[in-house]
Protein backbone atom coordinates (compact mmCIF):
# COMPACT_ATOMS: atom_id res chain seq x y z
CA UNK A 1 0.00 0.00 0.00
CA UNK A 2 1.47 3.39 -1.20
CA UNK A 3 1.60 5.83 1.61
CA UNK A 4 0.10 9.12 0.85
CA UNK A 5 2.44 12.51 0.86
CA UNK A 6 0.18 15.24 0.63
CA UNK A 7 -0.69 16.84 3.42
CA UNK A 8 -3.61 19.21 3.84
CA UNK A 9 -4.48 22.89 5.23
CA UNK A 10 -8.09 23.42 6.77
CA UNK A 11 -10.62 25.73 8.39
CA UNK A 12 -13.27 24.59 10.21
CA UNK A 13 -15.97 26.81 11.56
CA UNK A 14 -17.11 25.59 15.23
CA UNK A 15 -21.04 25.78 16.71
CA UNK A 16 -19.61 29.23 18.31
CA UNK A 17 -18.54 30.80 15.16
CA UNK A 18 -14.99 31.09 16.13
CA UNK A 19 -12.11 29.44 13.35
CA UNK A 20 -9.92 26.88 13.64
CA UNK A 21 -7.04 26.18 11.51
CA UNK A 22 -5.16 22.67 11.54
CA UNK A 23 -3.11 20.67 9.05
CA UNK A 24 -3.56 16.90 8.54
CA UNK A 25 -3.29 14.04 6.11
CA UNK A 26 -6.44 12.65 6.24
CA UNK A 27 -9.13 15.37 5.95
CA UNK A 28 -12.12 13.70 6.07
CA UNK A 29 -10.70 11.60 9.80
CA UNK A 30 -9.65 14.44 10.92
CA UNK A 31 -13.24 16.72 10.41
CA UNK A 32 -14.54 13.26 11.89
CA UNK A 33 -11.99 13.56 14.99
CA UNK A 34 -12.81 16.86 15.42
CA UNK A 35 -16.73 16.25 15.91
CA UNK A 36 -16.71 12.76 17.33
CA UNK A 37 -13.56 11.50 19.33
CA UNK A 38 -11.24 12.69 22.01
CA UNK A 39 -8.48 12.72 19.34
CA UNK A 40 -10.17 16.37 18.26
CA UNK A 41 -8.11 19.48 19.10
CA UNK A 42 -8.57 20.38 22.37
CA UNK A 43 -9.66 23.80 21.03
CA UNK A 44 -13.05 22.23 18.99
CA UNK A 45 -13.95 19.78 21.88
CA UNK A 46 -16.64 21.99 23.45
CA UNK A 47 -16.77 23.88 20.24
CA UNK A 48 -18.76 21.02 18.82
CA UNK A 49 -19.92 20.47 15.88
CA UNK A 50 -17.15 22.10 13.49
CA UNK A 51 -17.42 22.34 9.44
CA UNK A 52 -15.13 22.33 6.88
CA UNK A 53 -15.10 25.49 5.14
CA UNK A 54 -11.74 25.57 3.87
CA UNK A 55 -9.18 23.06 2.22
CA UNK A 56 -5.67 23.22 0.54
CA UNK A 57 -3.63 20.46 0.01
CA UNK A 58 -0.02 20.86 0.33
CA UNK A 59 3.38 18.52 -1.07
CA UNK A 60 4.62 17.83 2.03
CA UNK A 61 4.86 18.30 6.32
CA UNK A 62 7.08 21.59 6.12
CA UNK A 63 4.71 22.93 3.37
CA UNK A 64 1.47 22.58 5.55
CA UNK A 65 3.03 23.98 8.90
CA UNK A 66 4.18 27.10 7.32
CA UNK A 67 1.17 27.81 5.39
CA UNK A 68 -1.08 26.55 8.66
CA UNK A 69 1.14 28.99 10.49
CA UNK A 70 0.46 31.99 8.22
CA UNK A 71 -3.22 31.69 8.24
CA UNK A 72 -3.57 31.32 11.69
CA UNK A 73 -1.87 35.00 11.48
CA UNK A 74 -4.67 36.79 9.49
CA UNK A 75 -7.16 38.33 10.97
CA UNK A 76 -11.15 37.38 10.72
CA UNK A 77 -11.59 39.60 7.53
CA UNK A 78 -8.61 38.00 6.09
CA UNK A 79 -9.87 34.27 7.20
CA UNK A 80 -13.41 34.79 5.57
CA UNK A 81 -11.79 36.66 2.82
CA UNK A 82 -9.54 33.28 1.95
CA UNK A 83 -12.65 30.96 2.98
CA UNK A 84 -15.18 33.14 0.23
CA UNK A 85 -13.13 35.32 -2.18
């Protein structure tokens, strides 16, 4: 079985509005971690239930972490802005 290398960027929107920004490389487990298992972020646990709004995949690790990292820096306007262009 080939391993996959991508790795993916995403924005979920929790049940109190606020963002969330993680990388992963299994989306759909990890929207599914988020909403149903202690494995979600700590962050989204009482936030639940969270939706995917936003997706990028990425080549690798280092790729995702340092795009993760620069969209946790916008601001709201800039989130919703990348989410809905």
């Amino acid at each position: 079985m080939e391993e996959k290398k991508e790795w993916w960027v995403y924005i979920v929107v929790c049940s109190d509005g606020s963002m969330y920004t993680g990388i992963t490389k299994d989306r759909e487990r990890r929207i599914i971690e988020h909403n149903d298992s202690k494995k979600g972020a700590k962050y989204t646990r009482n936030r639940r239930p969270v939706n995917l709004v936003y997706s990028e995949i990425l080549p690798d690790r280092s790729s995702a972490s340092k795009r993760e990292y620069y969209i946790k820096k916008l601001s709201r306007t800039e989130k919703l802005k990348l989410i809905d262009p």
